[in-house]
Protein backbone atom coordinates (compact mmCIF):
# COMPACT_ATOMS: atom_id res chain seq x y z
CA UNK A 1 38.88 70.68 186.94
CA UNK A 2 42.04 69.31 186.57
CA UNK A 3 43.07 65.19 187.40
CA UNK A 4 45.49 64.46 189.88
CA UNK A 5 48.18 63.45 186.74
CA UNK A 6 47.67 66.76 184.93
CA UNK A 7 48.35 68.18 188.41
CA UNK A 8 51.59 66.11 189.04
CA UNK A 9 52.81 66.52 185.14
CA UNK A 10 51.86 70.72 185.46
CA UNK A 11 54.47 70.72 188.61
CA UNK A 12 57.24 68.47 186.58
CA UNK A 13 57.25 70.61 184.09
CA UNK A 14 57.56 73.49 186.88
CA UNK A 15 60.66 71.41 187.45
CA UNK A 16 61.77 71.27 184.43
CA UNK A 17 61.39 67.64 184.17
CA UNK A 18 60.37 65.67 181.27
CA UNK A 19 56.43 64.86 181.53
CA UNK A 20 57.10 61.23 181.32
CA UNK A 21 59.75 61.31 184.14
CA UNK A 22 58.07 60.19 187.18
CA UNK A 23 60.64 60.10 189.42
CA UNK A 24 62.23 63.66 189.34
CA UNK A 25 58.62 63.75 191.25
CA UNK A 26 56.66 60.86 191.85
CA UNK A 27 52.90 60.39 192.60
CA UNK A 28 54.59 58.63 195.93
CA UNK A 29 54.99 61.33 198.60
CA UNK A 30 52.50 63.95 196.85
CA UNK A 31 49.91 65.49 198.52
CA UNK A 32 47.56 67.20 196.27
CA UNK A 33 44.33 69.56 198.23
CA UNK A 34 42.31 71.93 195.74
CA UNK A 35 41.40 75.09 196.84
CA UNK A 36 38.78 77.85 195.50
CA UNK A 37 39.08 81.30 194.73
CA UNK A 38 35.73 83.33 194.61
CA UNK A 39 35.51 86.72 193.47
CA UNK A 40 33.04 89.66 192.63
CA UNK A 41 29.78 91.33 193.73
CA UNK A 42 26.56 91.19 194.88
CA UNK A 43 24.61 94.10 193.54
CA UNK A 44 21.19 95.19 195.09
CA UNK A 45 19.17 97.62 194.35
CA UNK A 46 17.76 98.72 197.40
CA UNK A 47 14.02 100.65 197.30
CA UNK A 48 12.83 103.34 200.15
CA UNK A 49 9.57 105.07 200.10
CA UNK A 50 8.40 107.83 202.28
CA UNK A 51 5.21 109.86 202.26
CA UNK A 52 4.90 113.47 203.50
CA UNK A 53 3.04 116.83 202.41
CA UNK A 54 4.95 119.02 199.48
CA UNK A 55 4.26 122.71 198.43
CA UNK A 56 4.75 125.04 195.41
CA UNK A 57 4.33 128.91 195.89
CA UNK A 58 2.03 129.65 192.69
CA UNK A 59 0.29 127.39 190.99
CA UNK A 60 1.34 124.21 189.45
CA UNK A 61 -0.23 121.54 187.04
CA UNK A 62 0.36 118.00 188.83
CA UNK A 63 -1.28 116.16 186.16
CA UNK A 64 2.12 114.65 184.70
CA UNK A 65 3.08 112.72 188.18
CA UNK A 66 1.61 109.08 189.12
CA UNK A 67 -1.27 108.63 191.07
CA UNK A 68 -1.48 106.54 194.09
CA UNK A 69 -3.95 105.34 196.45
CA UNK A 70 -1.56 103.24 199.15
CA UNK A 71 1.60 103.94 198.70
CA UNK A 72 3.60 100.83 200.06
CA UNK A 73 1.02 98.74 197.09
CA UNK A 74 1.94 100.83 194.33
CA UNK A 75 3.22 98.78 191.87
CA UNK A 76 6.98 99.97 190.49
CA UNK A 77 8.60 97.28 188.25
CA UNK A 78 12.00 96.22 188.64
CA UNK A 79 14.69 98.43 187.50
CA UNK A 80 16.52 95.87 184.07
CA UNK A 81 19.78 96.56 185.75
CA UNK A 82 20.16 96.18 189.37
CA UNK A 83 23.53 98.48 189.44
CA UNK A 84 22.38 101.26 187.99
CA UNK A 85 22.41 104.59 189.28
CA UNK A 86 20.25 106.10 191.87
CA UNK A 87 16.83 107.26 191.28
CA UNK A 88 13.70 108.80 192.62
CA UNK A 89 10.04 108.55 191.60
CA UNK A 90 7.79 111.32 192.74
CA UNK A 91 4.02 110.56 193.12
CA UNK A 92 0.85 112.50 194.27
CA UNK A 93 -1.71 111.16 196.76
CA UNK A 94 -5.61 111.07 194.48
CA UNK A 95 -7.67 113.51 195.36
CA UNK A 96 -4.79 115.07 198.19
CA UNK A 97 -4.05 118.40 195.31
CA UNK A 98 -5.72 121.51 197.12
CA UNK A 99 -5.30 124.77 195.66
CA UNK A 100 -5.32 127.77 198.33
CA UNK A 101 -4.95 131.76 198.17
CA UNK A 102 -2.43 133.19 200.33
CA UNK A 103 -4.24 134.71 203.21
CA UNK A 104 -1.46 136.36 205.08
CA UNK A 105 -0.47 139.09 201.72
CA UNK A 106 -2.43 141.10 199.62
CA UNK A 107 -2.40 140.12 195.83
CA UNK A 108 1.26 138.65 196.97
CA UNK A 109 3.03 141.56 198.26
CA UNK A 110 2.98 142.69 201.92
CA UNK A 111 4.40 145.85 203.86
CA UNK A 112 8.02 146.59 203.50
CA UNK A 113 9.22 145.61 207.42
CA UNK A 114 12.14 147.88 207.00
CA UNK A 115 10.13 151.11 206.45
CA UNK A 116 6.68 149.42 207.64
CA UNK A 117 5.03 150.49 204.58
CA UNK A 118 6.11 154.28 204.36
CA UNK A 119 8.52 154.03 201.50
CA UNK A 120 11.57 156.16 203.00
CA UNK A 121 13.43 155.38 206.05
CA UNK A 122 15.66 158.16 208.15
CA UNK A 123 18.44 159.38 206.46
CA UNK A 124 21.71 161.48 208.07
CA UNK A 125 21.80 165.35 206.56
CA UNK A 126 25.50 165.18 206.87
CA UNK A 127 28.59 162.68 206.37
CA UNK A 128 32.05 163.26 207.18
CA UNK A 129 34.27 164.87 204.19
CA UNK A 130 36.01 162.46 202.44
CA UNK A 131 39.41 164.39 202.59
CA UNK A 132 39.86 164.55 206.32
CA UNK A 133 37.01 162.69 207.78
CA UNK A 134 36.06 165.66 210.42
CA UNK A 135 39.51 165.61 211.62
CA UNK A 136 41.97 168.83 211.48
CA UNK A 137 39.58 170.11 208.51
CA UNK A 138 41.00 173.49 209.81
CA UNK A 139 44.79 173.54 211.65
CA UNK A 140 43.65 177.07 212.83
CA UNK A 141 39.99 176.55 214.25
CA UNK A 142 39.38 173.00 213.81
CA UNK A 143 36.37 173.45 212.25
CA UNK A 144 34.62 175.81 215.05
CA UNK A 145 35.14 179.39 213.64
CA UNK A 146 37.21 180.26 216.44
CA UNK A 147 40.85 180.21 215.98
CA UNK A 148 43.24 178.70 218.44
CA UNK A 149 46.12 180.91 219.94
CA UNK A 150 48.73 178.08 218.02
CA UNK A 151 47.88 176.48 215.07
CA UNK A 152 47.89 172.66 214.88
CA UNK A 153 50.45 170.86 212.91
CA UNK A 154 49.88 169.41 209.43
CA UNK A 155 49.16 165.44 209.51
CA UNK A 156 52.47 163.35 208.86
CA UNK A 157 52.55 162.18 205.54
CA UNK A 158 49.82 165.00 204.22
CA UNK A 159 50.94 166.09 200.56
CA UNK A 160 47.60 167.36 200.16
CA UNK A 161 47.15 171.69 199.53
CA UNK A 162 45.07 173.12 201.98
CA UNK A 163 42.98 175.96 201.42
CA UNK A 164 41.52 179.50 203.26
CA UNK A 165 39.14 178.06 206.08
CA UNK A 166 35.35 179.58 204.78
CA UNK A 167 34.84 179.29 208.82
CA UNK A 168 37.67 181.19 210.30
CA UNK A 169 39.40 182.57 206.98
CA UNK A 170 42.88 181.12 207.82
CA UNK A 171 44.91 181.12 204.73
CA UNK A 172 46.79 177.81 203.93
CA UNK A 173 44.82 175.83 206.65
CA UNK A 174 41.60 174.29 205.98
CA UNK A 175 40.70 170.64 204.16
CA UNK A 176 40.53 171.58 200.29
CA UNK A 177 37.24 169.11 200.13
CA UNK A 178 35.10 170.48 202.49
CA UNK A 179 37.11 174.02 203.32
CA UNK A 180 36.99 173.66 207.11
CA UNK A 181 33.90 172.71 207.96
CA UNK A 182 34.96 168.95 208.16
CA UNK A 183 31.49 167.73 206.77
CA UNK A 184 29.45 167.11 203.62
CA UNK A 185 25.68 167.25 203.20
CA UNK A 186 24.43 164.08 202.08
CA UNK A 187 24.76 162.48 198.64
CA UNK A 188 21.91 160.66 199.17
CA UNK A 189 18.95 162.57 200.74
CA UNK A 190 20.92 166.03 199.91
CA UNK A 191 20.36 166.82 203.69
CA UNK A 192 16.62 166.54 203.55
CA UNK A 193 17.10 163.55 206.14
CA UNK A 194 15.12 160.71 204.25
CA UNK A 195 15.38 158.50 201.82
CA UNK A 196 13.34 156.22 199.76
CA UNK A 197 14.00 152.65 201.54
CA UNK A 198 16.25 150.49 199.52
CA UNK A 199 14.08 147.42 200.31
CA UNK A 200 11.10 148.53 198.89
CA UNK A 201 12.83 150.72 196.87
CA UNK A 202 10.00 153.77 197.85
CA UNK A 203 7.04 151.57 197.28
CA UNK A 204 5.99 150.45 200.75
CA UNK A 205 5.46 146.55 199.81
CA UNK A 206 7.57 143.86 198.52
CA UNK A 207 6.91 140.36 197.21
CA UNK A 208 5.64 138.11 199.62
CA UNK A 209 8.32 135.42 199.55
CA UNK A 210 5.85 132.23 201.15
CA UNK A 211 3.67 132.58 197.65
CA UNK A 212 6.17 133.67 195.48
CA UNK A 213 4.04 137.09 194.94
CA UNK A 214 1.61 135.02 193.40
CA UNK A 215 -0.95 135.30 196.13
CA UNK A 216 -1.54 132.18 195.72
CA UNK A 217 -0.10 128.27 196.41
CA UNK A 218 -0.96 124.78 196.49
CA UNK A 219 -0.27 121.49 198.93
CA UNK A 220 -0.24 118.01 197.91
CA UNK A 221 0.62 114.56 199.71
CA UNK A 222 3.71 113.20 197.71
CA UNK A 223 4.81 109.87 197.47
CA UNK A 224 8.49 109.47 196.67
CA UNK A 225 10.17 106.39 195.96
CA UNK A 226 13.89 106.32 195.51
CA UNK A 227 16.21 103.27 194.27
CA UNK A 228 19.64 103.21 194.85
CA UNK A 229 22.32 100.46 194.34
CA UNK A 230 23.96 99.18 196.89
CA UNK A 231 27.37 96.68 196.08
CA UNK A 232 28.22 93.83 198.13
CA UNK A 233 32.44 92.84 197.13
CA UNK A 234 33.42 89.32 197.26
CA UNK A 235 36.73 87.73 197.56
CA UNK A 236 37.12 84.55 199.41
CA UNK A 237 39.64 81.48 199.26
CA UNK A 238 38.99 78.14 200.33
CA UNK A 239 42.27 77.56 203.16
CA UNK A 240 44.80 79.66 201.01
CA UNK A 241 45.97 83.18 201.64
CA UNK A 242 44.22 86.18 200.45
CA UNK A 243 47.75 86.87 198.22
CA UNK A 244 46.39 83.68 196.48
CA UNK A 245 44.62 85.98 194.06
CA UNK A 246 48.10 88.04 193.13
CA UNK A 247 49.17 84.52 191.37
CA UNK A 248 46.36 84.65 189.45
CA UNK A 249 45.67 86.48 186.19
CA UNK A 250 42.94 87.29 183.53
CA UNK A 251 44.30 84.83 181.02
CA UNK A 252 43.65 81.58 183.28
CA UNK A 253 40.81 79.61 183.47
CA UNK A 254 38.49 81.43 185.83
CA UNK A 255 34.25 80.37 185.34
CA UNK A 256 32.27 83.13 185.07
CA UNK A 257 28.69 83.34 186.56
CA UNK A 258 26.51 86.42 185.71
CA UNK A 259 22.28 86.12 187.35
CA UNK A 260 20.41 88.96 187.64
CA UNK A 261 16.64 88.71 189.26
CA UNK A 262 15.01 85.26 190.24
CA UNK A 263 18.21 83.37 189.89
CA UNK A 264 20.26 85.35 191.88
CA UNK A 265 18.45 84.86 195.05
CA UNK A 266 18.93 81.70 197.98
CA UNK A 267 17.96 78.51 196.37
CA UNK A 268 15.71 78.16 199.14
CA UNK A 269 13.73 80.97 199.06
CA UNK A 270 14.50 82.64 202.50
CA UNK A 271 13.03 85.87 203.00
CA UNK A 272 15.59 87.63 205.88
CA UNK A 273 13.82 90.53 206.24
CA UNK A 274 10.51 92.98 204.12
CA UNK A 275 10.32 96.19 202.24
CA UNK A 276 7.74 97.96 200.40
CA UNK A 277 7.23 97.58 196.60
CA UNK A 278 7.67 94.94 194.26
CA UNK A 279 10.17 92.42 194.37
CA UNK A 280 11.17 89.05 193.15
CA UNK A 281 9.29 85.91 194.51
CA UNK A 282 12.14 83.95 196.13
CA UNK A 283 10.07 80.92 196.23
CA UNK A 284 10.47 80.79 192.73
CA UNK A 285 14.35 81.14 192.81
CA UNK A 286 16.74 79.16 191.09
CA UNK A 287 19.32 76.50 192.36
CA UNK A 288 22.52 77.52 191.22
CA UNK A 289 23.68 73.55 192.14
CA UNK A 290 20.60 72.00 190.09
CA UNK A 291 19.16 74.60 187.91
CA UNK A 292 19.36 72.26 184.73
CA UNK A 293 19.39 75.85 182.72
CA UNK A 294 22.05 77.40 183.98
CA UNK A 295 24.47 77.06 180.92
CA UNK A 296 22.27 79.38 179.25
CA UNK A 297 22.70 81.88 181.96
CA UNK A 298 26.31 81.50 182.81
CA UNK A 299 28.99 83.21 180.54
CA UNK A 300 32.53 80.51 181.13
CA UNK A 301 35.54 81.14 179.74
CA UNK A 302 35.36 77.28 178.33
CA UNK A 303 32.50 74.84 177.89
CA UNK A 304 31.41 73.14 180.96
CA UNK A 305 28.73 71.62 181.84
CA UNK A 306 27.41 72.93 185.07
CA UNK A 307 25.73 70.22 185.96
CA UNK A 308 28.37 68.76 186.13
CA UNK A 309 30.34 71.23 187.80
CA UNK A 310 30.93 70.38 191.73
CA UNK A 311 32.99 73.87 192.08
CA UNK A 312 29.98 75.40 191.36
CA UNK A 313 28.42 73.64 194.02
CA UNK A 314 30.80 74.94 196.63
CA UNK A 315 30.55 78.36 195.23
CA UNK A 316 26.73 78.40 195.84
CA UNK A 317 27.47 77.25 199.28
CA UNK A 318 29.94 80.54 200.29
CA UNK A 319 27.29 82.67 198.32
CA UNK A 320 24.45 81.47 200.10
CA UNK A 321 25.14 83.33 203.66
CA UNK A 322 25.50 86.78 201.64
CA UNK A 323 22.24 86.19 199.71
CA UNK A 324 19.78 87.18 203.00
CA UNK A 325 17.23 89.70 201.29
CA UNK A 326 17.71 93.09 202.93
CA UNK A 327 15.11 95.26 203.67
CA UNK A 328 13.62 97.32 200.59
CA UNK A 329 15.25 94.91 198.34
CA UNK A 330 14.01 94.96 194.63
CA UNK A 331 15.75 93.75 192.29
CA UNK A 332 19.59 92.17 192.32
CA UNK A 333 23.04 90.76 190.37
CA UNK A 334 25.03 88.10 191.44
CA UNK A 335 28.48 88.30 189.09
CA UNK A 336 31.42 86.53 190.16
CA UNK A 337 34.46 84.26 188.61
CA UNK A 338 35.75 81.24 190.32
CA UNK A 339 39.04 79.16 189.97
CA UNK A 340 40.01 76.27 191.75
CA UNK A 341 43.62 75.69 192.62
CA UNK A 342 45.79 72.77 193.19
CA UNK A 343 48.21 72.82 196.47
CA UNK A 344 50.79 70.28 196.22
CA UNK A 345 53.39 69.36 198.80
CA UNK A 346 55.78 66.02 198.47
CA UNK A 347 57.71 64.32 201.27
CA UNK A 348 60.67 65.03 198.92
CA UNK A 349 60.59 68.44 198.73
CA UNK A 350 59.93 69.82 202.28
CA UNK A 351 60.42 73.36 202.02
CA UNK A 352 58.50 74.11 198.86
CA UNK A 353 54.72 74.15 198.32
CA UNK A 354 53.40 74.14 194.62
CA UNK A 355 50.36 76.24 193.53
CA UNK A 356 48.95 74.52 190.16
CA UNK A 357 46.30 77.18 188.29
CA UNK A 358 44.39 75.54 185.40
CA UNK A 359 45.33 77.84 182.02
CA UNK A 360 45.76 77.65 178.35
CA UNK A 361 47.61 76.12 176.83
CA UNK A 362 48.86 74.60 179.70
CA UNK A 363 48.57 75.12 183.33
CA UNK A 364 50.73 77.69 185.26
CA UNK A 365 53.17 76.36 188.47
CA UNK A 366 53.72 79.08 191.28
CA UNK A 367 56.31 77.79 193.97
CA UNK A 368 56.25 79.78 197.63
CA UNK A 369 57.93 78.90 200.68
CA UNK A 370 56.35 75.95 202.88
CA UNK A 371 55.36 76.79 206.19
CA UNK A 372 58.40 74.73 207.43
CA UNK A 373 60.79 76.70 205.64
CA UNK A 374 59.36 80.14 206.89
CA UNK A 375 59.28 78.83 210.18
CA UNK A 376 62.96 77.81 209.82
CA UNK A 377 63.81 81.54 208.22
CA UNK A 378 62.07 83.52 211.31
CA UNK A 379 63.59 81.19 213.82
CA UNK A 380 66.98 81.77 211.94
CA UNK A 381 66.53 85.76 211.57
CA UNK A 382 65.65 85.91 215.64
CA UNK A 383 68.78 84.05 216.51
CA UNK A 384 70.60 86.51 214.34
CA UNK A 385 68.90 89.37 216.17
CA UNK A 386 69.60 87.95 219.60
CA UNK A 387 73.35 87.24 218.66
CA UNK A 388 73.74 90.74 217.41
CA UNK A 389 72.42 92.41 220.71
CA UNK A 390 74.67 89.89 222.10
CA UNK A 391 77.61 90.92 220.87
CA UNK A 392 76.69 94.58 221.12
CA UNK A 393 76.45 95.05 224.87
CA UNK A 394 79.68 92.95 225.20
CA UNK A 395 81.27 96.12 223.29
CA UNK A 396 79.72 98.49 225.36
């Protein structure tokens, strides 16, 4: 944390003052307030479990899944890293495995429903020639053997040849497919009227789909217990606005704190809610203000002794209301980086504000507008606006 001289001698330098020149701004008239950025995530991994009854057409060898007895005791440790991603554990009830034959099939096929068990289904002797499709197969007799007193007029657009009509023996006038008679026996049955059912494909029975065609299939109780992370974001500033963290960057001198299981719960071990499985005891938790271990757990971007810390402190205390255990909570990680930053005002220099962010080598000076000063602009840009209108509907 920076002294209040390293503040004032970071913002004369801003100034382009010499650091032992006091007066181009003097600790008389300075007002100095720090101010903490806080940034990162929360990162839980969140546990459901739910019990119903599974199936497998067949059979099936369950002996590679977990047993369980009770499935809200069964012990699942905690996952190493909190984030990762989403999982499921399938389990199988002791002694639920029961191994049935299918009663509703026969050696796992049943009757075809489309021809109920007959093999062929009805079939149509005769389908419409593919040249004129029943119409004008004959111009003279249209296809009844009986000639008309005028003969019908060929089809715009026909290029096709027509032929003598086998029905009526008109030359030049029937279909040259089907020679009048405007139909084709069957490709299919070959006009016998049946054919073998496509379902069944002639055989009467087809694979009963509930067992597969196994004839057989077996239940279970299943346990299955899934993990999944789920990310909390954090970004908060102590009294500054949220473009505080635009003036920052990578290279300054943010503290880094990185717990993952019992330390990154409350320090006071409050339990906001339950959940099945196992999880960490919170009344075991760390204090992330007096935990005298913590610099072995902490990865800074300089050496500091937390202990000593007070930012730390603070951070803790804006943590704290985001730390409430939420239901089916296993396992979490608690990373984020905080900076504290020095706003400086003088009496001098009423329209500026100074933003001091600890860096190396040196720290880094933002200036920004006071609130004075943007007060001062809008009021100036709204009597601007009002003159213009002014001015406007004395031209018009």
């Amino acid at each position: 944390m920076l002294s209040d001289d390293d503040i004032l001698a970071a913002v004369r330098r801003g100034l382009g003052a010499p650091g032992a020149d006091d007066a181009a701004f003097p600790a008389a008239g300075a007002h100095i307030t720090r101010h903490l950025l806080v940034a990162g995530e929360i990162v839980r991994c969140v546990e459901t479990r739910t019990e119903g009854t599974a199936f497998h057409a067949g059979t099936r060898d369950l002996s590679d899944l977990p047993e369980y007895d009770d499935l809200d005791r069964y012990p699942v440790p905690p996952p190493a890293d909190p984030g990762a991603a989403r999982s499921t554990l399938r389990l199988v009830r002791r002694g639920s495995v029961a191994a049935h034959a299918c009663s509703t099939c026969t050696n796992g096929r049943k009757p075809c429903a489309r021809c109920r068990g007959a093999g062929d289904v009805a079939c149509r002797t005769h389908v419409p020639c593919a040249g004129c499709e029943g119409r004008l197969c004959c111009l003279a007799c249209e296809g009844t053997g009986k000639r008309a007193r005028e003969a019908a007029d060929r089809p715009q657009g026909e290029t096709a040849s027509r032929v003598r009509c086998r029905k009526c023996g008109a030359d030049d006038a029937a279909c040259g497919k089907c020679r009048g008679a405007g139909r084709k026996k069957c490709g299919v049955c070959g006009g016998t009227a049946s054919r073998p059912c496509p379902d069944c494909a002639g055989g009467g029975t087809v694979s009963h789909d509930f067992c597969a065609g196994t004839g057989r299939y077996v239940e279970w109780t299943e346990g299955v217990v899934v993990r999944e992370p789920v990310v909390d974001t954090v970004e908060e500033s102590s009294d500054l606005p949220a473009r505080a963290f635009a003036w920052t960057n990578e290279a300054d001198a943010w503290n880094r704190v990185d717990h993952v299981g019992e330390d990154a719960f409350p320090p006071d071990g409050t339990d906001t809610g339950s959940g099945p499985g196992t999880r960490t005891d919170l009344t075991k938790a760390t204090d992330l203000t007096k935990d005298t271990d913590l610099t072995q757990d902490t990865d800074l971007t300089q050496d500091t002794d937390l202990t000593q810390d007070t930012d730390l402190a603070e951070v803790a205390a804006r943590l704290k209301p985001r730390l409430g255990f939420r239901d089916g909570e296993v396992a979490r990680r608690v990373r984020v980086r905080y900076l504290s930053l020095a706003r400086v005002t003088h009496d001098d220099h009423p329209d500026r504000v100074y933003v001091v962010i600890p860096g190396r080598p040196a720290p880094r000076v933002v200036t920004v507008r006071s609130p004075r000063r943007a007060w001062r602009l809008a009021a100036l840009a709204l009597l601007v606006l009002v003159a213009v209108v002014a001015v406007s509907r004395l031209l018009t």
